[in-house]
PDB file of N, CA and C in Angstrom:
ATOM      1  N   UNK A   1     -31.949  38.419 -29.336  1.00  0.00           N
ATOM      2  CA  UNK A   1     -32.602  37.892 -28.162  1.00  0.00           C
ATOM      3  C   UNK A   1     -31.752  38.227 -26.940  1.00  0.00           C
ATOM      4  N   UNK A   2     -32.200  38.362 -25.846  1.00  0.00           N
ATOM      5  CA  UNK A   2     -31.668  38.992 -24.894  1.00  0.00           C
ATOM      6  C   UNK A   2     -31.640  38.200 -23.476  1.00  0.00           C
ATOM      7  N   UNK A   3     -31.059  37.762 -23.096  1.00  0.00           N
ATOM      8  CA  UNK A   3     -30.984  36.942 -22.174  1.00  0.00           C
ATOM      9  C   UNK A   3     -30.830  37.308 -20.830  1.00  0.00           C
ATOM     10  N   UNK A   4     -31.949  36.728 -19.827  1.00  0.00           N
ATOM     11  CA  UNK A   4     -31.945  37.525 -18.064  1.00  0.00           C
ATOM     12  C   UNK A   4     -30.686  36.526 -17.492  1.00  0.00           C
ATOM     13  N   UNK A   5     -30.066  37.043 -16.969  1.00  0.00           N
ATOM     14  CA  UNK A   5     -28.949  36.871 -15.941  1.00  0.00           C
ATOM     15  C   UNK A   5     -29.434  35.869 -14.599  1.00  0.00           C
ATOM     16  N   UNK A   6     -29.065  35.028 -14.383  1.00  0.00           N
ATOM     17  CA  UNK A   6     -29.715  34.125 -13.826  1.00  0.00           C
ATOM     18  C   UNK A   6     -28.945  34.815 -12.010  1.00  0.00           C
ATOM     19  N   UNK A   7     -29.963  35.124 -11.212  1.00  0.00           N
ATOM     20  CA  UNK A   7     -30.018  35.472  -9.873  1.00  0.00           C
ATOM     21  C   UNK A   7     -27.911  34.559  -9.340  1.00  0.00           C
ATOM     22  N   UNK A   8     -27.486  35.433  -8.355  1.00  0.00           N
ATOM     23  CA  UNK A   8     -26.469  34.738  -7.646  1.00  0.00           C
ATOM     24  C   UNK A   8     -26.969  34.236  -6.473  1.00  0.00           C
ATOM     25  N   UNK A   9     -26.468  33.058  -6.033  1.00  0.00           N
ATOM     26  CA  UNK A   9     -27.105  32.673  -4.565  1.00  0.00           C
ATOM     27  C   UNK A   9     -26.863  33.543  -3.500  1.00  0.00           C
ATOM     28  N   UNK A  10     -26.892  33.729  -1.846  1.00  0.00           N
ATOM     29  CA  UNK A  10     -26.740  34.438  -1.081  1.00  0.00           C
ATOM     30  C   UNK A  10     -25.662  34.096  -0.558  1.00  0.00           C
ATOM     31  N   UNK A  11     -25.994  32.523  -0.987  1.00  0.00           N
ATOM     32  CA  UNK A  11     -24.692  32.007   0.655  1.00  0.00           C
ATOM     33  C   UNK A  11     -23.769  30.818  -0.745  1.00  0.00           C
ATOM     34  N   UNK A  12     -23.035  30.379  -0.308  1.00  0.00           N
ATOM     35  CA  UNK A  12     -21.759  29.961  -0.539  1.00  0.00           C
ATOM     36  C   UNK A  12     -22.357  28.195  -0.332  1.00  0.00           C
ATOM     37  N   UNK A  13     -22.399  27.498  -0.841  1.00  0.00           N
ATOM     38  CA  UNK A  13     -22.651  25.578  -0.883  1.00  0.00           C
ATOM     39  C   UNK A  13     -21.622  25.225   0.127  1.00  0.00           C
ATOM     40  N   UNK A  14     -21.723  24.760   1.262  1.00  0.00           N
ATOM     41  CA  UNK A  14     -20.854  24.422   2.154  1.00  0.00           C
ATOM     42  C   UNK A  14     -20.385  22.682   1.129  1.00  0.00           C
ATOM     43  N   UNK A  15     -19.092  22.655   1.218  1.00  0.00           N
ATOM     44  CA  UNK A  15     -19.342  21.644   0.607  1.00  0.00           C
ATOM     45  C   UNK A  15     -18.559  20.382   2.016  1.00  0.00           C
ATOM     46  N   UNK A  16     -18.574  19.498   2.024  1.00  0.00           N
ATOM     47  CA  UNK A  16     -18.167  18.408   2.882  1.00  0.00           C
ATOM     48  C   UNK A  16     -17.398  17.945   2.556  1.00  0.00           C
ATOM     49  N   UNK A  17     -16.799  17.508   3.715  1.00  0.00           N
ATOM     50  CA  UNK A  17     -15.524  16.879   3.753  1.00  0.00           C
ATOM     51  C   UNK A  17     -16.131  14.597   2.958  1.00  0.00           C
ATOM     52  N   UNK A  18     -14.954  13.945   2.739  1.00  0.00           N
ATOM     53  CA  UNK A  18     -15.070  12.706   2.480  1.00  0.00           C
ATOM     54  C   UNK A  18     -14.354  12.057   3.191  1.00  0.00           C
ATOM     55  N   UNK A  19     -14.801  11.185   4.771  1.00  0.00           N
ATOM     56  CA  UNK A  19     -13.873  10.789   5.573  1.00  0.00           C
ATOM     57  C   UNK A  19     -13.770   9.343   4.920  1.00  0.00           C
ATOM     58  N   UNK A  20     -13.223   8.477   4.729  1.00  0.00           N
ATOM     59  CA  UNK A  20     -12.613   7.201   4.418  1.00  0.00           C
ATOM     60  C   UNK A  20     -12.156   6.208   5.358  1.00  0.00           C
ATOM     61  N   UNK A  21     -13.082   4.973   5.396  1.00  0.00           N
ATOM     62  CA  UNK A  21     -11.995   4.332   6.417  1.00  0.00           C
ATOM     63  C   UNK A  21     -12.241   2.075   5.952  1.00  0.00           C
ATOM     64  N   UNK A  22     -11.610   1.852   6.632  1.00  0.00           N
ATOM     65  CA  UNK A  22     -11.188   0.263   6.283  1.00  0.00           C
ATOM     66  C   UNK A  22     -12.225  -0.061   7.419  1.00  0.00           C
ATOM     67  N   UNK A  23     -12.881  -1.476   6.715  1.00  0.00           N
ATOM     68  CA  UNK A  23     -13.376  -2.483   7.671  1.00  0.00           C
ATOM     69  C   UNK A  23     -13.227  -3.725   6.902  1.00  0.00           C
ATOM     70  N   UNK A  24     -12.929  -4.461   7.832  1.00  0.00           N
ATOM     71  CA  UNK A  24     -12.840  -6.296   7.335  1.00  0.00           C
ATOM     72  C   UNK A  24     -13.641  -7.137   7.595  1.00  0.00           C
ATOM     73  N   UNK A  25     -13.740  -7.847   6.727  1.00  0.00           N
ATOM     74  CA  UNK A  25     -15.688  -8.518   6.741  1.00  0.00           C
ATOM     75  C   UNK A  25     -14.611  -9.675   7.322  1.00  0.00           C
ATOM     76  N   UNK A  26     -15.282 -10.121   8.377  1.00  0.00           N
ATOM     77  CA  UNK A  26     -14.956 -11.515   9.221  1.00  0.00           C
ATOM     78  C   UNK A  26     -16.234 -12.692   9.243  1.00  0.00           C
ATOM     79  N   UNK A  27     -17.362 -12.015   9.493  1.00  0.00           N
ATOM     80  CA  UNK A  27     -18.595 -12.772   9.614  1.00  0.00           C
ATOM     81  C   UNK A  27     -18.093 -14.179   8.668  1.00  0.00           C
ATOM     82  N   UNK A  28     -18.155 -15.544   8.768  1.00  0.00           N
ATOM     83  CA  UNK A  28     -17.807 -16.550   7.881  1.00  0.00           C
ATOM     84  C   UNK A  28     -18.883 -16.413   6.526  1.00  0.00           C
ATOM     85  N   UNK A  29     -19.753 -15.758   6.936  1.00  0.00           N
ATOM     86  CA  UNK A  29     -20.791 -15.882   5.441  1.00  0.00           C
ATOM     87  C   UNK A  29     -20.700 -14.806   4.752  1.00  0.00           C
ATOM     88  N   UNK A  30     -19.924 -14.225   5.118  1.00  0.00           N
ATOM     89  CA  UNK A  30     -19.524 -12.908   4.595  1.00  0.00           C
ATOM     90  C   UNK A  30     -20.634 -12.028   4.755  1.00  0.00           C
ATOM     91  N   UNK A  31     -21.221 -10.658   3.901  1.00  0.00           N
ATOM     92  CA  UNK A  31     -21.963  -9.558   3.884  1.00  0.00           C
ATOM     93  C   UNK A  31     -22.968 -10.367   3.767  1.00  0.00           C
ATOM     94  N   UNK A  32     -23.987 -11.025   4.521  1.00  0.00           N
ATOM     95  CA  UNK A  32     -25.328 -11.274   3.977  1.00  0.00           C
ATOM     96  C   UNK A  32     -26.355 -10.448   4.660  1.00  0.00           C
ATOM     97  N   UNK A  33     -27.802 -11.170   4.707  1.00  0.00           N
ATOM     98  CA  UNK A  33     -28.661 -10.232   5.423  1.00  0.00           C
ATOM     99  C   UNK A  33     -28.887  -9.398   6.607  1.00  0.00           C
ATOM    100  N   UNK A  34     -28.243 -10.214   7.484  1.00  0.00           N
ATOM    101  CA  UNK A  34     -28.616  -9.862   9.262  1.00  0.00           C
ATOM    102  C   UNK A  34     -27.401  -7.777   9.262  1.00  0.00           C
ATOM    103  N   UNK A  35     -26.571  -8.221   8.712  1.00  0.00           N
ATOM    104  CA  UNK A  35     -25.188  -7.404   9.340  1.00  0.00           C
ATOM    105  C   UNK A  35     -25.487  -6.380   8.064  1.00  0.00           C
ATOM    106  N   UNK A  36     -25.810  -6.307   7.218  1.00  0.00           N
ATOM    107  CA  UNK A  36     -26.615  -5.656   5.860  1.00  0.00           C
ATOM    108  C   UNK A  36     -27.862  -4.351   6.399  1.00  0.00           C
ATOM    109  N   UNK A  37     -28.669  -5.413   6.491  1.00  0.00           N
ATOM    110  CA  UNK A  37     -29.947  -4.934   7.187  1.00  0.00           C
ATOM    111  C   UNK A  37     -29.280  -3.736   8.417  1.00  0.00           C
ATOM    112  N   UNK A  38     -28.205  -4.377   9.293  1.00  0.00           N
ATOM    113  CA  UNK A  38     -28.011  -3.293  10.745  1.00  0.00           C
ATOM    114  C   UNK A  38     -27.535  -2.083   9.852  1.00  0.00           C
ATOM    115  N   UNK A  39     -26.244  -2.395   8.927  1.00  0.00           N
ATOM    116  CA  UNK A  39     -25.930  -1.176   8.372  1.00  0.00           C
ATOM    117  C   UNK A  39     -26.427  -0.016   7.717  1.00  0.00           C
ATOM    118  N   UNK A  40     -27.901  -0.912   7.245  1.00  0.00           N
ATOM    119  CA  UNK A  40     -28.746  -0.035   6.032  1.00  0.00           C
ATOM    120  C   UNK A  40     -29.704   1.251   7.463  1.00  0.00           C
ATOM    121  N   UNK A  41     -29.740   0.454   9.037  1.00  0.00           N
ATOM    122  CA  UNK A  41     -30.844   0.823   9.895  1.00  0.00           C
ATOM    123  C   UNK A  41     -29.791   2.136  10.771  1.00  0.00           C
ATOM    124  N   UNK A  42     -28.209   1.663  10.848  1.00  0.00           N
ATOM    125  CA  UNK A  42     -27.515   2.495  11.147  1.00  0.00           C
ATOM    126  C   UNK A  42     -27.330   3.861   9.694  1.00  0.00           C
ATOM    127  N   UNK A  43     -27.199   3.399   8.661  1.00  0.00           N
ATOM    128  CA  UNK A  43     -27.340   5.026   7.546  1.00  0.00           C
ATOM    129  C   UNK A  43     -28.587   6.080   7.604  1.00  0.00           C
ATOM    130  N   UNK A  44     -29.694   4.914   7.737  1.00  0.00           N
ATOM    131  CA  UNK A  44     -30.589   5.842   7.753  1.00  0.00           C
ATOM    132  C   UNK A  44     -30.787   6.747   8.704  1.00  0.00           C
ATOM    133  N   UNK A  45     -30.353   6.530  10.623  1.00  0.00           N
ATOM    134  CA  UNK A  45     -30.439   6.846  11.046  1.00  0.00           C
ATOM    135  C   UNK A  45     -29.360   8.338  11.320  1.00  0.00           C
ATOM    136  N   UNK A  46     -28.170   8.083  10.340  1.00  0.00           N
ATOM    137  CA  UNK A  46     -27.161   9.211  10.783  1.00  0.00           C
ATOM    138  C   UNK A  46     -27.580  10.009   9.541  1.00  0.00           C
ATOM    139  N   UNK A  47     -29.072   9.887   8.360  1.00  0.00           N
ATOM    140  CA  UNK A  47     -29.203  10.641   7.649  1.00  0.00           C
ATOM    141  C   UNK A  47     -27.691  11.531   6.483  1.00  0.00           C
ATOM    142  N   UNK A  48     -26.773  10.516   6.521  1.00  0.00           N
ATOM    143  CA  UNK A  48     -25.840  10.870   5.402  1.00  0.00           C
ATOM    144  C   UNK A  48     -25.692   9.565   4.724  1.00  0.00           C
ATOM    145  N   UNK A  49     -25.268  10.091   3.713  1.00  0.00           N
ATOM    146  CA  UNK A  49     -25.222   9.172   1.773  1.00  0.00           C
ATOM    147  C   UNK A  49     -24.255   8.430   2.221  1.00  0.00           C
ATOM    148  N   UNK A  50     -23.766   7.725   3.324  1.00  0.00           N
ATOM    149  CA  UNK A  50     -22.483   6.728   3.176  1.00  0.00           C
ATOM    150  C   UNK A  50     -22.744   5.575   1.809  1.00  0.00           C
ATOM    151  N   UNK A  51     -21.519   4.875   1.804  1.00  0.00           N
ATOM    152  CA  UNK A  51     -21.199   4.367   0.510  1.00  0.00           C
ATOM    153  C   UNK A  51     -20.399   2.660   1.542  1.00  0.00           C
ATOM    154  N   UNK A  52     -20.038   1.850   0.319  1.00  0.00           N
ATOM    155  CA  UNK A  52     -19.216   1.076   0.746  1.00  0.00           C
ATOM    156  C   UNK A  52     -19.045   0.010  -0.459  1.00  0.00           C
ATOM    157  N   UNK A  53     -17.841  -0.178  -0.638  1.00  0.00           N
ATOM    158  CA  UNK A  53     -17.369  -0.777  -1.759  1.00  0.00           C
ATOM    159  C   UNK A  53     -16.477  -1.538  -1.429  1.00  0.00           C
ATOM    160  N   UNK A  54     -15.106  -2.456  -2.370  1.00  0.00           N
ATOM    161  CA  UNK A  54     -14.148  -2.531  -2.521  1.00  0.00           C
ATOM    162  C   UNK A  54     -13.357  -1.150  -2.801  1.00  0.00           C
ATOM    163  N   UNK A  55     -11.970  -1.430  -2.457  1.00  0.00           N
ATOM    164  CA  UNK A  55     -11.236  -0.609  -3.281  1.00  0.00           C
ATOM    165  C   UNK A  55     -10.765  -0.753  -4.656  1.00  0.00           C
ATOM    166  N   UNK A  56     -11.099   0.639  -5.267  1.00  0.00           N
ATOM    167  CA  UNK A  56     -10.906   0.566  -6.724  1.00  0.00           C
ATOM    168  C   UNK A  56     -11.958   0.111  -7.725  1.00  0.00           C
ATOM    169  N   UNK A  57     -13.107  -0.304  -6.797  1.00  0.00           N
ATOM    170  CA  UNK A  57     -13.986  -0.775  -7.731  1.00  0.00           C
ATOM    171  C   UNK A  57     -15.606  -0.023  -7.709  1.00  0.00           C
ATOM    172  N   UNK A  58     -16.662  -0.207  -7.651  1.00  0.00           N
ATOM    173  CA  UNK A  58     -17.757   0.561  -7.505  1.00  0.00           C
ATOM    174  C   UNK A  58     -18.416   0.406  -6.359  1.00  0.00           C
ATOM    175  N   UNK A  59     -18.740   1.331  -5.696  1.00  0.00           N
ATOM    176  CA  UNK A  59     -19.262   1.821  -4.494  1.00  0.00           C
ATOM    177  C   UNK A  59     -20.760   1.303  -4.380  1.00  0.00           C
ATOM    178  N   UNK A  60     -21.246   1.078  -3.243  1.00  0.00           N
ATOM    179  CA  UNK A  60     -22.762   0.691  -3.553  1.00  0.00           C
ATOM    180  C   UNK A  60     -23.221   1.751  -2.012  1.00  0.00           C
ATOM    181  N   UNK A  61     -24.722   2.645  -2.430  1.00  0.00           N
ATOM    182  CA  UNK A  61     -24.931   3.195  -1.034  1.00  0.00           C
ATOM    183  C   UNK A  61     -25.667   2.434  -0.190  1.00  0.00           C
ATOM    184  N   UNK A  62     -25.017   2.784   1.456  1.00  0.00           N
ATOM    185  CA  UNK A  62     -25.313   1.812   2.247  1.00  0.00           C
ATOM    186  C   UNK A  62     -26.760   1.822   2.717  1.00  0.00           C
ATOM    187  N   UNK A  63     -27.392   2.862   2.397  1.00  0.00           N
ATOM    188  CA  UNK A  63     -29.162   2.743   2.537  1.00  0.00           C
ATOM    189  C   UNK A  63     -29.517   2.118   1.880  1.00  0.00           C
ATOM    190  N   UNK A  64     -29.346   0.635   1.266  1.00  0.00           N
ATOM    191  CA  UNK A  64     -29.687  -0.613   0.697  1.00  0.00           C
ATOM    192  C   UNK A  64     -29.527  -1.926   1.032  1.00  0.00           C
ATOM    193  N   UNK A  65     -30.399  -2.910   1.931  1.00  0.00           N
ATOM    194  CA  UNK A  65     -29.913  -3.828   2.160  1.00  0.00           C
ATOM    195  C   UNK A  65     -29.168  -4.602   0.613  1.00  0.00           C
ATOM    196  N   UNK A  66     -30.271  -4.756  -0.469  1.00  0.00           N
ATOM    197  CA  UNK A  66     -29.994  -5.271  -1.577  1.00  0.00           C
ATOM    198  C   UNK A  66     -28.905  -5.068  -2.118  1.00  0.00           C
ATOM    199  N   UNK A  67     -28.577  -3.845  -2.312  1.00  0.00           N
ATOM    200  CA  UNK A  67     -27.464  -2.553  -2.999  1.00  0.00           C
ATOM    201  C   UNK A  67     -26.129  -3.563  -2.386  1.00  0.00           C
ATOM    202  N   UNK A  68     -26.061  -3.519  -0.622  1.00  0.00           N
ATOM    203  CA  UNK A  68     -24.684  -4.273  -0.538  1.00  0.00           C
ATOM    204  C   UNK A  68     -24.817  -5.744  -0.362  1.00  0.00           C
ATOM    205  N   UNK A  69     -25.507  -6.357  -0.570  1.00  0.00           N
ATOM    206  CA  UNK A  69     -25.517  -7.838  -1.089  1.00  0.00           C
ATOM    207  C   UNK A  69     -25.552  -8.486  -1.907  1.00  0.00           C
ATOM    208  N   UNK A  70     -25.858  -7.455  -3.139  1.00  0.00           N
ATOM    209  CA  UNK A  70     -25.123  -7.504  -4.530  1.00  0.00           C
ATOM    210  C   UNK A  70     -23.967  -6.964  -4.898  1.00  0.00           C
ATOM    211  N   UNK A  71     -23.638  -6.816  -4.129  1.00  0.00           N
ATOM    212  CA  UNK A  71     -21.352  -6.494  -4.322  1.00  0.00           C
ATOM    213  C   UNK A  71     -21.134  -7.802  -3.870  1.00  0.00           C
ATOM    214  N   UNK A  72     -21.722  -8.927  -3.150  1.00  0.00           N
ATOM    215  CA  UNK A  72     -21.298 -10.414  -3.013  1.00  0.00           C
ATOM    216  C   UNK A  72     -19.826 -10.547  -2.127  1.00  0.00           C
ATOM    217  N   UNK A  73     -19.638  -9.474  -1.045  1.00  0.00           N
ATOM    218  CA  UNK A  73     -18.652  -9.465  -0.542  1.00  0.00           C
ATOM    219  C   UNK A  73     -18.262 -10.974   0.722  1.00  0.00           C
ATOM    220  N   UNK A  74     -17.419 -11.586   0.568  1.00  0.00           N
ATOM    221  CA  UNK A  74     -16.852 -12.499   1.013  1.00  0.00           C
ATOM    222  C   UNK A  74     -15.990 -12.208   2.556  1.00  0.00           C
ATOM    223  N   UNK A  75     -15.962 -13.307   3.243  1.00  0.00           N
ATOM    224  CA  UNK A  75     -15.027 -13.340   4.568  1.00  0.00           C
ATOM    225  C   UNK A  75     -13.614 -13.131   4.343  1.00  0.00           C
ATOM    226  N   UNK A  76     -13.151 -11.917   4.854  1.00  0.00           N
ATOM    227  CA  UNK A  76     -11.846 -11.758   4.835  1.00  0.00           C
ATOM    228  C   UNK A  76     -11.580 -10.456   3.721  1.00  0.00           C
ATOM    229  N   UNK A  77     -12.549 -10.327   3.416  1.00  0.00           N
ATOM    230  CA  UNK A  77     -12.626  -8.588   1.959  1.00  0.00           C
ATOM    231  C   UNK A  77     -12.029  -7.590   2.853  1.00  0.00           C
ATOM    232  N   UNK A  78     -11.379  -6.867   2.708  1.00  0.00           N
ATOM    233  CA  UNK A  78     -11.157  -5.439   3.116  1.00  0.00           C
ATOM    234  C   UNK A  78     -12.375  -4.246   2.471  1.00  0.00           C
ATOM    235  N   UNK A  79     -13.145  -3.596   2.795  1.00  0.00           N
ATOM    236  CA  UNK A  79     -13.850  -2.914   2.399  1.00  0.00           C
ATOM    237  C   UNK A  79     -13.650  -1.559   2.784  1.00  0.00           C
ATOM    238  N   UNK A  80     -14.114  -0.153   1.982  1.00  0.00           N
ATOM    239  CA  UNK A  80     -13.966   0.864   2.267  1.00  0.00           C
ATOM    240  C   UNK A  80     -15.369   1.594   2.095  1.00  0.00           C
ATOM    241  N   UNK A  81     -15.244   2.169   3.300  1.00  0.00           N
ATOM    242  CA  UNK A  81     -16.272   2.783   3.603  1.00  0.00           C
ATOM    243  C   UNK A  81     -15.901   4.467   3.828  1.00  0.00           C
ATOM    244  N   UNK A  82     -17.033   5.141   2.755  1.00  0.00           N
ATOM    245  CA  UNK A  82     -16.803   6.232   2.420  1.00  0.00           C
ATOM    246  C   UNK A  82     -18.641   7.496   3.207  1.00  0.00           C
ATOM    247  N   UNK A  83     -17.475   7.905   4.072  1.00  0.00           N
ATOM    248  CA  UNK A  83     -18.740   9.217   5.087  1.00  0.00           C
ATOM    249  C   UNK A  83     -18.544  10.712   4.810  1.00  0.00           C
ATOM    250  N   UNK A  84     -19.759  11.245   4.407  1.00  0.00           N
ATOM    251  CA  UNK A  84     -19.535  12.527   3.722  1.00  0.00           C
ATOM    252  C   UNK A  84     -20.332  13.293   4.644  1.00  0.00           C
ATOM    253  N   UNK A  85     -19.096  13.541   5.629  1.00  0.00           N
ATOM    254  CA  UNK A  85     -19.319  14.678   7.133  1.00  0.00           C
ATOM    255  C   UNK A  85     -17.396  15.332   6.979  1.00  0.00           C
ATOM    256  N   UNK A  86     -17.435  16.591   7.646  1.00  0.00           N
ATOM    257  CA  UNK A  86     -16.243  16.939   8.130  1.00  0.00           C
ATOM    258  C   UNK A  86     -15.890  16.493   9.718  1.00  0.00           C
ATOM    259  N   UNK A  87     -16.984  15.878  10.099  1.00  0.00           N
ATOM    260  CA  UNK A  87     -16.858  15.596  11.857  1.00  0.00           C
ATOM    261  C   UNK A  87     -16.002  14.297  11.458  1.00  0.00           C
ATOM    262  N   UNK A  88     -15.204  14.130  11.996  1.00  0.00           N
ATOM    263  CA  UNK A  88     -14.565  13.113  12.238  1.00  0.00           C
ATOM    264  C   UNK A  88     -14.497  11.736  12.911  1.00  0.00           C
ATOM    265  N   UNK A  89     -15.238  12.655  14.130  1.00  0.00           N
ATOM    266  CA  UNK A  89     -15.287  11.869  15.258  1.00  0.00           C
ATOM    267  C   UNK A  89     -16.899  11.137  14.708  1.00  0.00           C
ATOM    268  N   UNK A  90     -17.916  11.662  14.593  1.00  0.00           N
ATOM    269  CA  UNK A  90     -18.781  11.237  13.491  1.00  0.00           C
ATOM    270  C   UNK A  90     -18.524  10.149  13.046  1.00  0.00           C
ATOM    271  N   UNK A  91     -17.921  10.804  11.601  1.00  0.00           N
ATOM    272  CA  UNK A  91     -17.202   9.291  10.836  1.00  0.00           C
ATOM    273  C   UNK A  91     -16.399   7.891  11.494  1.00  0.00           C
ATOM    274  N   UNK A  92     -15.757   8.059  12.214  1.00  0.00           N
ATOM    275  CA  UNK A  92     -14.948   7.164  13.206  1.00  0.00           C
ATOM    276  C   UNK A  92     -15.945   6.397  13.658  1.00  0.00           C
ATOM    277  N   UNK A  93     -16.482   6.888  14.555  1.00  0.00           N
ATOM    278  CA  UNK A  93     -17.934   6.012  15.207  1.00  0.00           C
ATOM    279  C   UNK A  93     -18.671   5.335  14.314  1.00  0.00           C
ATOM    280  N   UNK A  94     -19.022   5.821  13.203  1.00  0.00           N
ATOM    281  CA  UNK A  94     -20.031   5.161  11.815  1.00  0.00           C
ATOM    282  C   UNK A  94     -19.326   4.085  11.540  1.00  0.00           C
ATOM    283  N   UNK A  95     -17.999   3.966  11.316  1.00  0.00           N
ATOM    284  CA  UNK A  95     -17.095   3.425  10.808  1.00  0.00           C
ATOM    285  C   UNK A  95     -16.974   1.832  11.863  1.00  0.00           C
ATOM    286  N   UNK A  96     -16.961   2.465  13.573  1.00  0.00           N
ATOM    287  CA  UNK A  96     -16.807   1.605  13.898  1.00  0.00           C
ATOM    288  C   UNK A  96     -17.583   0.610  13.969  1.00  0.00           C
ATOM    289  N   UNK A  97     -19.011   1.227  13.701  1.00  0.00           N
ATOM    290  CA  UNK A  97     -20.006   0.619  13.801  1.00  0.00           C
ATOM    291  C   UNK A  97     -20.020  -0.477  12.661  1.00  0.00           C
ATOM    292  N   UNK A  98     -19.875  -0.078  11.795  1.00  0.00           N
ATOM    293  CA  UNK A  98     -19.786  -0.650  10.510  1.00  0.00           C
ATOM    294  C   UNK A  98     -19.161  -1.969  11.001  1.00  0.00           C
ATOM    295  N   UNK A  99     -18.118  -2.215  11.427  1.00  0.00           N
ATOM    296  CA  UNK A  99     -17.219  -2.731  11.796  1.00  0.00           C
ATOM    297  C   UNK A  99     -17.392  -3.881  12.570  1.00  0.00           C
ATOM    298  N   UNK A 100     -18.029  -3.668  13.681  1.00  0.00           N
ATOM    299  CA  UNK A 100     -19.015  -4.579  14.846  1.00  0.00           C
ATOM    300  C   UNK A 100     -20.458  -5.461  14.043  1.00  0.00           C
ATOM    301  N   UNK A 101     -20.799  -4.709  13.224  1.00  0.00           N
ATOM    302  CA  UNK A 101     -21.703  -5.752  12.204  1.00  0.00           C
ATOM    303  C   UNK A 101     -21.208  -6.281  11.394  1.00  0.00           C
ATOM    304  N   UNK A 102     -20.054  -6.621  11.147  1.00  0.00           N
ATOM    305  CA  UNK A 102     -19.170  -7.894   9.932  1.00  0.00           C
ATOM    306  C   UNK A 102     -18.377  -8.483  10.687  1.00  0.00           C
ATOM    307  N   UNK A 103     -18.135  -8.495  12.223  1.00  0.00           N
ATOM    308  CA  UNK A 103     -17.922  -9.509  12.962  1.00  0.00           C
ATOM    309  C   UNK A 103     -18.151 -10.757  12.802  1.00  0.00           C
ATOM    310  N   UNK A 104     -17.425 -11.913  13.229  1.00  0.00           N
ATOM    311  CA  UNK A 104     -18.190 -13.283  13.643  1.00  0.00           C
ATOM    312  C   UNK A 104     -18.909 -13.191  14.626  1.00  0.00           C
ATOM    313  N   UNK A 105     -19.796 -14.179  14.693  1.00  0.00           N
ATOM    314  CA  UNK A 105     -20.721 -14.109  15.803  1.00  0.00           C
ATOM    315  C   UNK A 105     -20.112 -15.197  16.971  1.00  0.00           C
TER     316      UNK A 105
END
């Protein structure tokens, strides 16, 4: 049996960078709906797969209100938030944003 050679692509998979950064949940009720909801309305809008977890433990993506309100994150968590751009400045801003919605009010 003779097997066809499967085509090479043209171009090269750009692949992306993984920028990483810290935010601290302050809000007293910790991650619930209101600051959830902004984050899920801010991912969709920058159209990339961000993530956000603990460290060391499992990541949940942030286009889910549900997704991060079942990680049950508490006031005072350190959380990491993971942006898959090489822009930096990008990520930074996402990040800060992130950041301004786990505020106290």
């Amino acid at each position: 049996m003779i097997r066809a050679s499967r085509p090479q692509p043209k171009f090269q998979e750009k692949r992306l960078s993984l920028i990483q950064g810290q935010v601290q949940v302050l809000d007293p009720i910790g991650l619930h709906a209101r600051p959830a909801s902004q984050i899920v309305k801010l991912v969709k809008e920058s159209g990339l797969e961000i993530t956000i977890g603990r460290p060391g433990q499992e990541f949940a993506k942030a286009n889910s209100a549900l997704r991060l309100m079942a990680l049950k994150i508490s006031t005072g968590e350190t959380l990491t938030v993971e942006v898959p751009t090489a822009d930096q400045a990008l990520a930074d801003s996402l990040i800060a944003q992130i950041q301004e919605f786990l505020k106290a009010d």
